[in-house]
PDB file of N, CA and C in Angstrom:
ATOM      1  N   UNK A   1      70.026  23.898 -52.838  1.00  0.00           N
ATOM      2  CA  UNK A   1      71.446  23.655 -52.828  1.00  0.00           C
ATOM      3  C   UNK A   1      71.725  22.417 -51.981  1.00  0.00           C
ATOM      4  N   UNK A   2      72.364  21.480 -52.711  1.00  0.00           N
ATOM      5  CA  UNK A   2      73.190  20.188 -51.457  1.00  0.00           C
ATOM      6  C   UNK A   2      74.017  20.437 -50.977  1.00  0.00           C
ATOM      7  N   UNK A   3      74.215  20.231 -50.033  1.00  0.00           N
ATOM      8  CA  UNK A   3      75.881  20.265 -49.491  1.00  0.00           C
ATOM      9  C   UNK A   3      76.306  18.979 -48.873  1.00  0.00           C
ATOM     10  N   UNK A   4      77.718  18.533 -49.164  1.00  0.00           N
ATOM     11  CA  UNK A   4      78.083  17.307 -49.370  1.00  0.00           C
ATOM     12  C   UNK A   4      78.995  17.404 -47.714  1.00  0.00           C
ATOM     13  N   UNK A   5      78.688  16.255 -47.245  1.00  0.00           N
ATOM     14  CA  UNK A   5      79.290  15.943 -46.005  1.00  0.00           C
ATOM     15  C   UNK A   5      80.064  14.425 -46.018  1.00  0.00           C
ATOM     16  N   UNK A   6      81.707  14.415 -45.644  1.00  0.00           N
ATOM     17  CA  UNK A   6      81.476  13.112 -45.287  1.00  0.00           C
ATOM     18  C   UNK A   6      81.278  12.294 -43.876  1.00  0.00           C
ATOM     19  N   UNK A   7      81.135  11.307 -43.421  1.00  0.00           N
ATOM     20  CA  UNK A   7      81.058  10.367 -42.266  1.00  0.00           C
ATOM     21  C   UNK A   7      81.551  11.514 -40.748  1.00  0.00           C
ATOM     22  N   UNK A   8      83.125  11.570 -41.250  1.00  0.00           N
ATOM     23  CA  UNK A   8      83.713  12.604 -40.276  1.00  0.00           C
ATOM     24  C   UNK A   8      82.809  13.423 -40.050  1.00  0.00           C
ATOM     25  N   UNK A   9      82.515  14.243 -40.944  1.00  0.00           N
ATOM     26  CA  UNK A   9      82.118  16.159 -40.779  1.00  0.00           C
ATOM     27  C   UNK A   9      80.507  15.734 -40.019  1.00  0.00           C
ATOM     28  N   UNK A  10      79.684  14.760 -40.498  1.00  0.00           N
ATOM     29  CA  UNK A  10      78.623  14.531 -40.411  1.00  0.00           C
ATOM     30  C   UNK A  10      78.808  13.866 -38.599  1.00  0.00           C
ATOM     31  N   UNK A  11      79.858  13.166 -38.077  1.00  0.00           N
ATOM     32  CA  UNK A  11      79.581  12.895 -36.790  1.00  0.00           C
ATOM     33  C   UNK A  11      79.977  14.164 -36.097  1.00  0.00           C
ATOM     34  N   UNK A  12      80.861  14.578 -36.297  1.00  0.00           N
ATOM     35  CA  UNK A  12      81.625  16.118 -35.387  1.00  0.00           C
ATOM     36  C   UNK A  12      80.286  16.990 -35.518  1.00  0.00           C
ATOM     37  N   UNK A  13      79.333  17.140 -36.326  1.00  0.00           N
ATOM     38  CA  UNK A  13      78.425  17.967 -35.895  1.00  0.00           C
ATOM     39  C   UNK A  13      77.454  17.777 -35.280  1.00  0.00           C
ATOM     40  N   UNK A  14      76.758  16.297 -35.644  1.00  0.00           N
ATOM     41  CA  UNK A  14      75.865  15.884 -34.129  1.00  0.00           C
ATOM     42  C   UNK A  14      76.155  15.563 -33.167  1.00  0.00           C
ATOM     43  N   UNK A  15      77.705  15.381 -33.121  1.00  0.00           N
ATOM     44  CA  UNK A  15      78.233  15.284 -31.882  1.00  0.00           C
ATOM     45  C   UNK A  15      77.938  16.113 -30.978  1.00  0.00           C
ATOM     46  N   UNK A  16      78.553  17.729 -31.639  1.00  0.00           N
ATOM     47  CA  UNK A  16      78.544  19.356 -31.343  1.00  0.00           C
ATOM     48  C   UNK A  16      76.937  19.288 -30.590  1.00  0.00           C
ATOM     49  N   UNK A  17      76.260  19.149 -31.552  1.00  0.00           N
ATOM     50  CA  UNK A  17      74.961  19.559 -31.146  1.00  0.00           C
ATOM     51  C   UNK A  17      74.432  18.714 -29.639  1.00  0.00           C
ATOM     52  N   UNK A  18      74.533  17.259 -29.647  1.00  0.00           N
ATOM     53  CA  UNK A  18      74.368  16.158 -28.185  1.00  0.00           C
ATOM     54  C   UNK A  18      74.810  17.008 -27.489  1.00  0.00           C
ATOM     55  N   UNK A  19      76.271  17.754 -27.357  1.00  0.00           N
ATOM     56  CA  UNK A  19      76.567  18.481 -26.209  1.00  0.00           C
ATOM     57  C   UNK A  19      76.203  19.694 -26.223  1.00  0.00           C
ATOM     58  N   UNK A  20      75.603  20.530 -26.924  1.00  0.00           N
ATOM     59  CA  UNK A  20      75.064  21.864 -26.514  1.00  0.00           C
ATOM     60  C   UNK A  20      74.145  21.322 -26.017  1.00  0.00           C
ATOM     61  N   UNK A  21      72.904  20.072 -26.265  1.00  0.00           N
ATOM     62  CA  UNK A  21      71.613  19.739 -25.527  1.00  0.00           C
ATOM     63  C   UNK A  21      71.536  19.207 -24.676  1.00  0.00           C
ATOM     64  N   UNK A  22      72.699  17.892 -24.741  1.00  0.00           N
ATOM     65  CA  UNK A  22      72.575  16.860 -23.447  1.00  0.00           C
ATOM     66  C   UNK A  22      73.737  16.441 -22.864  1.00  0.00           C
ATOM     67  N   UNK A  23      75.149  17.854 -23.051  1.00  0.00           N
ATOM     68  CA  UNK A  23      76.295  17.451 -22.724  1.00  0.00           C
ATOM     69  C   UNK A  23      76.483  17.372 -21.151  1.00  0.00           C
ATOM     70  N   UNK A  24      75.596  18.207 -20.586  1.00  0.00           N
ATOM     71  CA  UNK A  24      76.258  18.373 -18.862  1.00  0.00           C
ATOM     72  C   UNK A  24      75.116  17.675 -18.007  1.00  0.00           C
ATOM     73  N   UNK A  25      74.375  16.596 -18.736  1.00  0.00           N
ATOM     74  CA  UNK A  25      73.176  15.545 -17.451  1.00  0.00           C
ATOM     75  C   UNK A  25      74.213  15.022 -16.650  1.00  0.00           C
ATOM     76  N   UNK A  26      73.818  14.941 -15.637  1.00  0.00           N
ATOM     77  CA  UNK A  26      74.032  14.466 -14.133  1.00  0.00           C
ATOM     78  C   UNK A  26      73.401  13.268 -13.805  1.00  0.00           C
ATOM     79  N   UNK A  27      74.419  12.236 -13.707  1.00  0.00           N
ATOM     80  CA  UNK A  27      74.350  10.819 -13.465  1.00  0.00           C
ATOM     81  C   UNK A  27      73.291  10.990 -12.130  1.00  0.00           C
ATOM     82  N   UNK A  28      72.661  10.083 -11.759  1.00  0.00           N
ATOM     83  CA  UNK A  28      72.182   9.761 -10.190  1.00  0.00           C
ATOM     84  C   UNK A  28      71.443   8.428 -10.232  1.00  0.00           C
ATOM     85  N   UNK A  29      71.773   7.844  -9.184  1.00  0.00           N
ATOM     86  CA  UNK A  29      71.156   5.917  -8.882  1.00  0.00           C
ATOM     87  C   UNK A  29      70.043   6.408  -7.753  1.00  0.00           C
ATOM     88  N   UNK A  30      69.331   5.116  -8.041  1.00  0.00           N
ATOM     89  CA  UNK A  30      68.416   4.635  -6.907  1.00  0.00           C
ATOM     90  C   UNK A  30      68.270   3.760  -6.139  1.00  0.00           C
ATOM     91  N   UNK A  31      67.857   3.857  -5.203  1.00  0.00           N
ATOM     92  CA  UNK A  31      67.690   2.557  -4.310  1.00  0.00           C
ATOM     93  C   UNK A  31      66.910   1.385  -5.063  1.00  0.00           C
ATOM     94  N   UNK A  32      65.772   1.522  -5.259  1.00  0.00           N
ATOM     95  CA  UNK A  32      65.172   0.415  -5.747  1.00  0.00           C
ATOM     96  C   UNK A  32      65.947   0.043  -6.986  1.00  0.00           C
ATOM     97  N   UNK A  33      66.824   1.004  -7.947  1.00  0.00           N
ATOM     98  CA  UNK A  33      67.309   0.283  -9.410  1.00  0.00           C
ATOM     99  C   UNK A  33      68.713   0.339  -9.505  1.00  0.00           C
ATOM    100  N   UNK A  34      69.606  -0.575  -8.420  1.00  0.00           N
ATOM    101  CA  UNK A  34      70.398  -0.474  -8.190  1.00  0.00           C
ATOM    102  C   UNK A  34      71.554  -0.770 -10.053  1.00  0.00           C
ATOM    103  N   UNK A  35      70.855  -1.667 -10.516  1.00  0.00           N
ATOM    104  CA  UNK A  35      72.216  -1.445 -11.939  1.00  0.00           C
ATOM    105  C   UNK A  35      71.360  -0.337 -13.123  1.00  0.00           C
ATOM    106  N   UNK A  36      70.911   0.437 -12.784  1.00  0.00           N
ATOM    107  CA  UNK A  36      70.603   1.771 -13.673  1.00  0.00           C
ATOM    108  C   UNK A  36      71.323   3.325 -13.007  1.00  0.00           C
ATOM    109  N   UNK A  37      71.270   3.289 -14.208  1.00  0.00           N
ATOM    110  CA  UNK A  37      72.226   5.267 -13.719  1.00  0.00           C
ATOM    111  C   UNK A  37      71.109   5.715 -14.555  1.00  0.00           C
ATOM    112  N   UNK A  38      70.893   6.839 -13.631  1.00  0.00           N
ATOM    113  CA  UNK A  38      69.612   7.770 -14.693  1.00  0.00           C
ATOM    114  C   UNK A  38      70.442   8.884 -15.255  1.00  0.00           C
ATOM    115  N   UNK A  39      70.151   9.260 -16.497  1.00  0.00           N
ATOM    116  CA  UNK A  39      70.724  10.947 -16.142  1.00  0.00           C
ATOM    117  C   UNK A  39      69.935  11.873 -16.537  1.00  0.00           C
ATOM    118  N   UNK A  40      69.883  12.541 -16.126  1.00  0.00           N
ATOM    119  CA  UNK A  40      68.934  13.919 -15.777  1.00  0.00           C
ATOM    120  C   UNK A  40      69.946  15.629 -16.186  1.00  0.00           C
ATOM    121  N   UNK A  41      68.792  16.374 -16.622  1.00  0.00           N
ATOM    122  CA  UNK A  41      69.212  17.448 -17.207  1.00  0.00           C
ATOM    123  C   UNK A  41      68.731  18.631 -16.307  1.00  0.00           C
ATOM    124  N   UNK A  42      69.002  19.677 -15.960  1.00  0.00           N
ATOM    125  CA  UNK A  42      68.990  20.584 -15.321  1.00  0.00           C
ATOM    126  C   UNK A  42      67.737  20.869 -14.583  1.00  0.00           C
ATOM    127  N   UNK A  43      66.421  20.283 -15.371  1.00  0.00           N
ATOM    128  CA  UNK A  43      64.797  20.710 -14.794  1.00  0.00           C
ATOM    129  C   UNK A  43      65.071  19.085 -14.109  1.00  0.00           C
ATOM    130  N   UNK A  44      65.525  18.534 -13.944  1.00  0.00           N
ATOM    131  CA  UNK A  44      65.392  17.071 -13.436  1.00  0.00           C
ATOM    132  C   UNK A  44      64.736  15.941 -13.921  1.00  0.00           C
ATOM    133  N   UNK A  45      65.110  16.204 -15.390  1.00  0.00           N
ATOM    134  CA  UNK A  45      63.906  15.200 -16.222  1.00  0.00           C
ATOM    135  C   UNK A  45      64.977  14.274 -16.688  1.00  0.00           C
ATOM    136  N   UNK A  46      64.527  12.698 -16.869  1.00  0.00           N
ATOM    137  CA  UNK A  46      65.064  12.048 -17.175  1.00  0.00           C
ATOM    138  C   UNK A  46      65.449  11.698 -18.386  1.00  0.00           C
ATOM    139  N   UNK A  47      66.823  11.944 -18.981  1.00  0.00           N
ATOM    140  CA  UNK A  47      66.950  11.660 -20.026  1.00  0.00           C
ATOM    141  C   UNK A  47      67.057  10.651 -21.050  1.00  0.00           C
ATOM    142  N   UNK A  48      68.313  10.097 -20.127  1.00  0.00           N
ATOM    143  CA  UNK A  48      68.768   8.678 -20.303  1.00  0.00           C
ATOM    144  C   UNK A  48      68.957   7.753 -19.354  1.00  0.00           C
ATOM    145  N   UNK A  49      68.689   6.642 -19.669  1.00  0.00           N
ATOM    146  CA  UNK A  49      69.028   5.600 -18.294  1.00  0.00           C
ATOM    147  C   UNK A  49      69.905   4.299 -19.248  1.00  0.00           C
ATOM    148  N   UNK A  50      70.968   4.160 -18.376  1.00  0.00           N
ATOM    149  CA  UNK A  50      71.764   3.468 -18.491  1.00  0.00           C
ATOM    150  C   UNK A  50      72.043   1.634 -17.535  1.00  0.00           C
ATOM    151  N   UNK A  51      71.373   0.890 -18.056  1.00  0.00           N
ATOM    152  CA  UNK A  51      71.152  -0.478 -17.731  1.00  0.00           C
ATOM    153  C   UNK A  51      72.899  -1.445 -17.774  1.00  0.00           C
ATOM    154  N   UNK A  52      73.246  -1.194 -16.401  1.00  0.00           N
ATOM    155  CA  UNK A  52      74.576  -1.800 -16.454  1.00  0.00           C
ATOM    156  C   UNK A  52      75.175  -3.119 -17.078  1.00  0.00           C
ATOM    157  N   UNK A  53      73.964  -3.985 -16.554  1.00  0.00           N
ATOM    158  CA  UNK A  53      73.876  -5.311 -16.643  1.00  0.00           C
ATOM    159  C   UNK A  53      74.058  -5.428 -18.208  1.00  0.00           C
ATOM    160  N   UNK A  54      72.968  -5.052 -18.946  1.00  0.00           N
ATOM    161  CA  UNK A  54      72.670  -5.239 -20.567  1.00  0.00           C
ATOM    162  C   UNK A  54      74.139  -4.415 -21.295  1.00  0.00           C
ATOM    163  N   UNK A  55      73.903  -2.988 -20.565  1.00  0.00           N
ATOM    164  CA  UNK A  55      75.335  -2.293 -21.057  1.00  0.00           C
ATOM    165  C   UNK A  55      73.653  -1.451 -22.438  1.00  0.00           C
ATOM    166  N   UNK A  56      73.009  -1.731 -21.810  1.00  0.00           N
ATOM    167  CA  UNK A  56      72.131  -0.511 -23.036  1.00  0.00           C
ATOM    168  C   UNK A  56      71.738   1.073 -22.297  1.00  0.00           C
ATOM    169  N   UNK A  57      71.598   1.754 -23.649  1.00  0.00           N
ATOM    170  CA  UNK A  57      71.710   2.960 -22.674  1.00  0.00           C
ATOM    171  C   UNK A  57      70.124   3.186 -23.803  1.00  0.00           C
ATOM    172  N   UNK A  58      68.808   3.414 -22.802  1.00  0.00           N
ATOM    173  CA  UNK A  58      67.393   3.795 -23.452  1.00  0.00           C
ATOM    174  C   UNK A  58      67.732   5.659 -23.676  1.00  0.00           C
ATOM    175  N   UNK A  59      67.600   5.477 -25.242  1.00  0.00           N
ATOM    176  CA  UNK A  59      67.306   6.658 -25.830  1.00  0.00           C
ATOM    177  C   UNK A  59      66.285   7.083 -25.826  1.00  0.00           C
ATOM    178  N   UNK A  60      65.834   8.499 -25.067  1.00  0.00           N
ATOM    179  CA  UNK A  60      64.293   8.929 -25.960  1.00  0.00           C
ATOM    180  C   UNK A  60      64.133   9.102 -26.868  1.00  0.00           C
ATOM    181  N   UNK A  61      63.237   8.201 -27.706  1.00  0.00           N
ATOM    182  CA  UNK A  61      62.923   8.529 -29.627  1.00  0.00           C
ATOM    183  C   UNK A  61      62.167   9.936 -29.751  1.00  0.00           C
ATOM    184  N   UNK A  62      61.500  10.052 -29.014  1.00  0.00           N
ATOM    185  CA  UNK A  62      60.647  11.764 -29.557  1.00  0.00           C
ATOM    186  C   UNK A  62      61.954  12.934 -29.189  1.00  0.00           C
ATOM    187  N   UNK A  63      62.140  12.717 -28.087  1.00  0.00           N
ATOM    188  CA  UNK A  63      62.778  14.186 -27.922  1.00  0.00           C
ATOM    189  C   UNK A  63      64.679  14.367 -27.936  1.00  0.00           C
ATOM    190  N   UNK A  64      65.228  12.823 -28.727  1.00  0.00           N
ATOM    191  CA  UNK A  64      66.331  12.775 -29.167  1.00  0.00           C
ATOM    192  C   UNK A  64      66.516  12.551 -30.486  1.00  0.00           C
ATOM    193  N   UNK A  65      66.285  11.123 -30.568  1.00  0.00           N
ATOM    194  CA  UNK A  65      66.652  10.049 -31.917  1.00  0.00           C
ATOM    195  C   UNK A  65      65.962  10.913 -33.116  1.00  0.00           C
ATOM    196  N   UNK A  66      64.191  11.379 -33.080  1.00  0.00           N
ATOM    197  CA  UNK A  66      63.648  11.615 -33.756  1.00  0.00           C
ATOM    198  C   UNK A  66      64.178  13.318 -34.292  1.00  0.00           C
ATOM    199  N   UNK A  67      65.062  13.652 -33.318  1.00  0.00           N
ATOM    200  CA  UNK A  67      65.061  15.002 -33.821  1.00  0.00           C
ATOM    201  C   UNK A  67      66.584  14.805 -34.801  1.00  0.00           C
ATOM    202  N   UNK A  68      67.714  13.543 -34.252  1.00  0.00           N
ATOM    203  CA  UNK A  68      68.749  13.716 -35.686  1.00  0.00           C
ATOM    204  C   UNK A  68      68.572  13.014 -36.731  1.00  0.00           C
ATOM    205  N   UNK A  69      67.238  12.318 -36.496  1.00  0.00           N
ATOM    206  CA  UNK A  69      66.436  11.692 -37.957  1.00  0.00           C
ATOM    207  C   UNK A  69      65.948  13.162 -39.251  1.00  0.00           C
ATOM    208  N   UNK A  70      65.436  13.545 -38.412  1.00  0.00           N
ATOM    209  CA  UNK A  70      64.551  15.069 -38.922  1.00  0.00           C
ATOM    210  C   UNK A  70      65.379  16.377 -39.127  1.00  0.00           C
ATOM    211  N   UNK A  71      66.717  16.490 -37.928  1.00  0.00           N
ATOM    212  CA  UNK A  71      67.619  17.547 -38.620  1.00  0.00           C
ATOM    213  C   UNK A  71      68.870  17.188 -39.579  1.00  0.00           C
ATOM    214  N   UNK A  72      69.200  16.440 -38.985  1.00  0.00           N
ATOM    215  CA  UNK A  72      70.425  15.972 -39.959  1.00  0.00           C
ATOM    216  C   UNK A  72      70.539  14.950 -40.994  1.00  0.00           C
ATOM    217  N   UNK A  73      68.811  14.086 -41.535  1.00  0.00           N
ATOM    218  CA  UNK A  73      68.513  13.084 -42.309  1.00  0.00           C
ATOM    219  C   UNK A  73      69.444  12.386 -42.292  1.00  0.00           C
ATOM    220  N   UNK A  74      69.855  11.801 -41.346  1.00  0.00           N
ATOM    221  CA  UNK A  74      70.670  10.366 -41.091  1.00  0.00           C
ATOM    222  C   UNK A  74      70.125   9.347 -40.317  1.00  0.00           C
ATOM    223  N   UNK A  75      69.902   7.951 -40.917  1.00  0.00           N
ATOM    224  CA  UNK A  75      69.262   6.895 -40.616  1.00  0.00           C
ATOM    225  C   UNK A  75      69.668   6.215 -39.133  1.00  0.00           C
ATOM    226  N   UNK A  76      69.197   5.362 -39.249  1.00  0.00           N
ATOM    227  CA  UNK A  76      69.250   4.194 -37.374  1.00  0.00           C
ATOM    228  C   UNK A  76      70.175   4.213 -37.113  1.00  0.00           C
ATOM    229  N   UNK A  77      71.253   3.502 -37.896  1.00  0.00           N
ATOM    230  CA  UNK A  77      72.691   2.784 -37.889  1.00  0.00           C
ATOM    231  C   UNK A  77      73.578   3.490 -37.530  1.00  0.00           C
ATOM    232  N   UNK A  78      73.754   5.006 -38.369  1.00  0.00           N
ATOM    233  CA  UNK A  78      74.601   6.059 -38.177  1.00  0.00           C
ATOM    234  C   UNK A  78      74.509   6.819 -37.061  1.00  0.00           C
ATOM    235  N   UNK A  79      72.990   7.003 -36.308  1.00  0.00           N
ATOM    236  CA  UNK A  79      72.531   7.676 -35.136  1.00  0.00           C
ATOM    237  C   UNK A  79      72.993   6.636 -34.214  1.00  0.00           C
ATOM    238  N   UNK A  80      72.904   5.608 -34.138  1.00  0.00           N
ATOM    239  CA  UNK A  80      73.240   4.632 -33.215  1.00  0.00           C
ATOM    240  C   UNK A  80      74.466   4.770 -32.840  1.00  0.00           C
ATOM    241  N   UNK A  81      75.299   4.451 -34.044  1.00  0.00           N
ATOM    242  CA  UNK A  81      76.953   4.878 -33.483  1.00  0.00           C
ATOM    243  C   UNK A  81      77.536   5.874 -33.323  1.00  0.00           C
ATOM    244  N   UNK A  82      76.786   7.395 -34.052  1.00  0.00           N
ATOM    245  CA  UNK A  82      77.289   8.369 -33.733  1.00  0.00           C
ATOM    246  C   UNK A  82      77.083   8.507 -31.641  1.00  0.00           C
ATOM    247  N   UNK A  83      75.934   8.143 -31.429  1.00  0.00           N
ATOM    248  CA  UNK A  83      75.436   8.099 -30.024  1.00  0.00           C
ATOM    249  C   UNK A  83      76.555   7.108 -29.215  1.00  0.00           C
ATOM    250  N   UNK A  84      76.946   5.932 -29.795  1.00  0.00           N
ATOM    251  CA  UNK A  84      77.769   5.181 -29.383  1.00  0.00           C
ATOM    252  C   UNK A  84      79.130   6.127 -28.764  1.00  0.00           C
ATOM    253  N   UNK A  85      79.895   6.710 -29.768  1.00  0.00           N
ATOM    254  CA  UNK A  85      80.765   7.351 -29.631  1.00  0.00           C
ATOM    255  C   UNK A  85      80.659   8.761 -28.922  1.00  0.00           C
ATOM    256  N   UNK A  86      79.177   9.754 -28.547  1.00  0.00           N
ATOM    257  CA  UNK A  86      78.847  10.591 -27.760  1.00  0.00           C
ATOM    258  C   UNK A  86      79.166  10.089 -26.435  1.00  0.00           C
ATOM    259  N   UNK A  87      78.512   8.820 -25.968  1.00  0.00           N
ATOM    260  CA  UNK A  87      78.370   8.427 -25.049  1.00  0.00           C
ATOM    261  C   UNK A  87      79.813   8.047 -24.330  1.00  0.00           C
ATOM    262  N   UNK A  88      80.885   7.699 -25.198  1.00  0.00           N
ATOM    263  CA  UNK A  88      81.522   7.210 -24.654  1.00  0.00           C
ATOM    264  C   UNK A  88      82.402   8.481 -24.458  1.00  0.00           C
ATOM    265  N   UNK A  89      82.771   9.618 -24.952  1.00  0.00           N
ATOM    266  CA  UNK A  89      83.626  10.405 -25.114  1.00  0.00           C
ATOM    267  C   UNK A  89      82.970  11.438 -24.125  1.00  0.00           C
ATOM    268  N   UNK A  90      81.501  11.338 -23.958  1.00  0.00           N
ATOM    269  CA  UNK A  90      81.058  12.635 -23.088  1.00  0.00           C
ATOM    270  C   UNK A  90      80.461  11.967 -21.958  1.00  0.00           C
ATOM    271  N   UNK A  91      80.473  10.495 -21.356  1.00  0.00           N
ATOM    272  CA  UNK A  91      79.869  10.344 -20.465  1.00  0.00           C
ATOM    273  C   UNK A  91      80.463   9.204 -19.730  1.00  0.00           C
ATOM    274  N   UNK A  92      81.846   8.452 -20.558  1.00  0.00           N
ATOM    275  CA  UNK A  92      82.572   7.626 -20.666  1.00  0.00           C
ATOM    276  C   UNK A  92      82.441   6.353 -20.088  1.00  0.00           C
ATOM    277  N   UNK A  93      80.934   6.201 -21.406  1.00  0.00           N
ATOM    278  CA  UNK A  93      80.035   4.413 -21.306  1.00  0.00           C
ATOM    279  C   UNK A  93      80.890   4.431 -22.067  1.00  0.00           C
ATOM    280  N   UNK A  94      81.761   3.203 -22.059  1.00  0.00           N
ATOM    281  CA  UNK A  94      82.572   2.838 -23.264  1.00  0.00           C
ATOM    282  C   UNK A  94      81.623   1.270 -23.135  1.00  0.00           C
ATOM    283  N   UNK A  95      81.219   0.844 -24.645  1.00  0.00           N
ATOM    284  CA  UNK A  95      81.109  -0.283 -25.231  1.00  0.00           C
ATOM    285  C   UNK A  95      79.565  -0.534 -24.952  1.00  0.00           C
ATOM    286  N   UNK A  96      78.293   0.649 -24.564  1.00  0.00           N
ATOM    287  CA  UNK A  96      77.400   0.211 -24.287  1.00  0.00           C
ATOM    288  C   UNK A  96      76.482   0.280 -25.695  1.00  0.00           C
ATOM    289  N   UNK A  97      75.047   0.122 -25.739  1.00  0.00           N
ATOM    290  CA  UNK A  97      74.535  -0.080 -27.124  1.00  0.00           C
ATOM    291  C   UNK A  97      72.998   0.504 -27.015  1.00  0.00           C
ATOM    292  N   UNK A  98      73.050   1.957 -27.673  1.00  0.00           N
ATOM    293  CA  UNK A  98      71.949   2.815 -27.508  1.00  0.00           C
ATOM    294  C   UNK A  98      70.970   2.183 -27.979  1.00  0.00           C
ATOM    295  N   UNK A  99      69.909   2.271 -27.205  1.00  0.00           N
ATOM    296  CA  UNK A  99      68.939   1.649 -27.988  1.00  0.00           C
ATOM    297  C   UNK A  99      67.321   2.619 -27.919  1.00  0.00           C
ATOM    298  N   UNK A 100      66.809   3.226 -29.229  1.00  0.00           N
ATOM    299  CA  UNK A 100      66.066   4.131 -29.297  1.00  0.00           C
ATOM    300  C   UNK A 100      64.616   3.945 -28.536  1.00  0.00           C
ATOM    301  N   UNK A 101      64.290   4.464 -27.161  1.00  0.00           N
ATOM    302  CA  UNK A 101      62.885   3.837 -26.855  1.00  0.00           C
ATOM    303  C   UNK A 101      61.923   4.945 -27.008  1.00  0.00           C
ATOM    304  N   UNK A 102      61.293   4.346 -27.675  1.00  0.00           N
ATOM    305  CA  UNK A 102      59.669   5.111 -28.529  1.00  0.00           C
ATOM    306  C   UNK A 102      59.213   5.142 -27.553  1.00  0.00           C
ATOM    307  N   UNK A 103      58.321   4.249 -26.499  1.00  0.00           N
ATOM    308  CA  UNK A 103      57.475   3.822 -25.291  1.00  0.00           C
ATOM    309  C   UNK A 103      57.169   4.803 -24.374  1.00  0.00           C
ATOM    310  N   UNK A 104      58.795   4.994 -24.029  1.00  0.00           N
ATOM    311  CA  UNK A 104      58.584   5.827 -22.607  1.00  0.00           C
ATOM    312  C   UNK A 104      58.241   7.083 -22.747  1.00  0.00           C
ATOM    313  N   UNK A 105      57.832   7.721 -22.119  1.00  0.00           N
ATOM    314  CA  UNK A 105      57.926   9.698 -21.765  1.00  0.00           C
ATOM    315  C   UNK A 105      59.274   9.634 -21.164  1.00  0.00           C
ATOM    316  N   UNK A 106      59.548  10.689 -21.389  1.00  0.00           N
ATOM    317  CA  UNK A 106      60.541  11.396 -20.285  1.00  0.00           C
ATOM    318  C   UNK A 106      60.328  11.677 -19.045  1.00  0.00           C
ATOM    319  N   UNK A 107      60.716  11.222 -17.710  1.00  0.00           N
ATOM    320  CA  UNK A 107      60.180  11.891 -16.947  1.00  0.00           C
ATOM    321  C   UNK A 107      60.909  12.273 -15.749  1.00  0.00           C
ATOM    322  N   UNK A 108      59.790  13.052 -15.128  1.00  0.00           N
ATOM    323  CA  UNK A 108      60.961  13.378 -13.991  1.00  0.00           C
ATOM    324  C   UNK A 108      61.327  12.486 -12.487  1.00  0.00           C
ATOM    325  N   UNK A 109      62.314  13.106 -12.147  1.00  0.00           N
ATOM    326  CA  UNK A 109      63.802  12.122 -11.109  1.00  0.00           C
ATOM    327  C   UNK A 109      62.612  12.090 -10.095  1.00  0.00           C
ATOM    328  N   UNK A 110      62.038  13.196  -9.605  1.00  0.00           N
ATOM    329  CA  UNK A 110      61.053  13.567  -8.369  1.00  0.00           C
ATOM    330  C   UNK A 110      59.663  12.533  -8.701  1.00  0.00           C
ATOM    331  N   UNK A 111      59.602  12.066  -9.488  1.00  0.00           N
ATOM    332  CA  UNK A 111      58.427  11.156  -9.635  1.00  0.00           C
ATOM    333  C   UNK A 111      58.740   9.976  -9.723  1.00  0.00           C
ATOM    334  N   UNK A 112      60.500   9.631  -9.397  1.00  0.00           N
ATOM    335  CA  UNK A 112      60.761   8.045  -9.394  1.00  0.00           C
ATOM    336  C   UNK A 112      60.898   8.095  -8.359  1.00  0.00           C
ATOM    337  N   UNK A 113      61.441   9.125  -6.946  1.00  0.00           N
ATOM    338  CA  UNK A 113      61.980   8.881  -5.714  1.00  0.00           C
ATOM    339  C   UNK A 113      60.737   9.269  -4.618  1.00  0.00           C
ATOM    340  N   UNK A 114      59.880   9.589  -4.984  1.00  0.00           N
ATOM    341  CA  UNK A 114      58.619   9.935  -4.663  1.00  0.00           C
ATOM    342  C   UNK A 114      57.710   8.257  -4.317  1.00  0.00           C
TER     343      UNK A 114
END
């Protein structure tokens, strides 16, 4: 069976979903990286980091991007701005520009301040 979604219905639900997973991370800076905001999720792992200067916010590709590629089969462009508009409404980056990083692990806050 298909079921037909448009643009709207299709952002309001990965929206829904960003905030059941990654709605309540907790901003925190560092000394050494003074224009980055990290944010971190309840075990203290790093989720996202937010680069003031650039205005980019590094997505994890495995344990974000890749999962609304794989649940909701929606491409770069649409994940990008749906994230655009997460970000700004749940964390209020207005105008920054997600950008998916494959590279990194996730890791934790205690192993950057360490």
């Amino acid at each position: 069976m298909n079921i037909q979604v448009n643009r709207n219905q299709m952002e309001r639900v990965v929206i829904k979903w960003l905030n059941k997973r990654l709605g309540n991370l907790t901003p925190k800076k560092h000394k050494d990286f003074p224009n980055v905001v990290f944010y971190v999720d309840s075990s203290n792992n790093v989720i996202l980091q937010y680069i003031k200067l650039s205005e980019y916010v590094y997505i994890h590709y495995g344990d974000i991007w890749l999962h609304l590629e794989n649940i909701f089969h929606i491409g770069h462009n649409d994940i990008k701005s749906i994230i655009e508009v997460w970000l700004e409404d749940t964390y209020k980056l207005k105008g920054v520009r997600p950008i998916r990083n494959s590279k990194a692990s996730i890791f934790n806050w205690e192993e950057l301040t360490n």
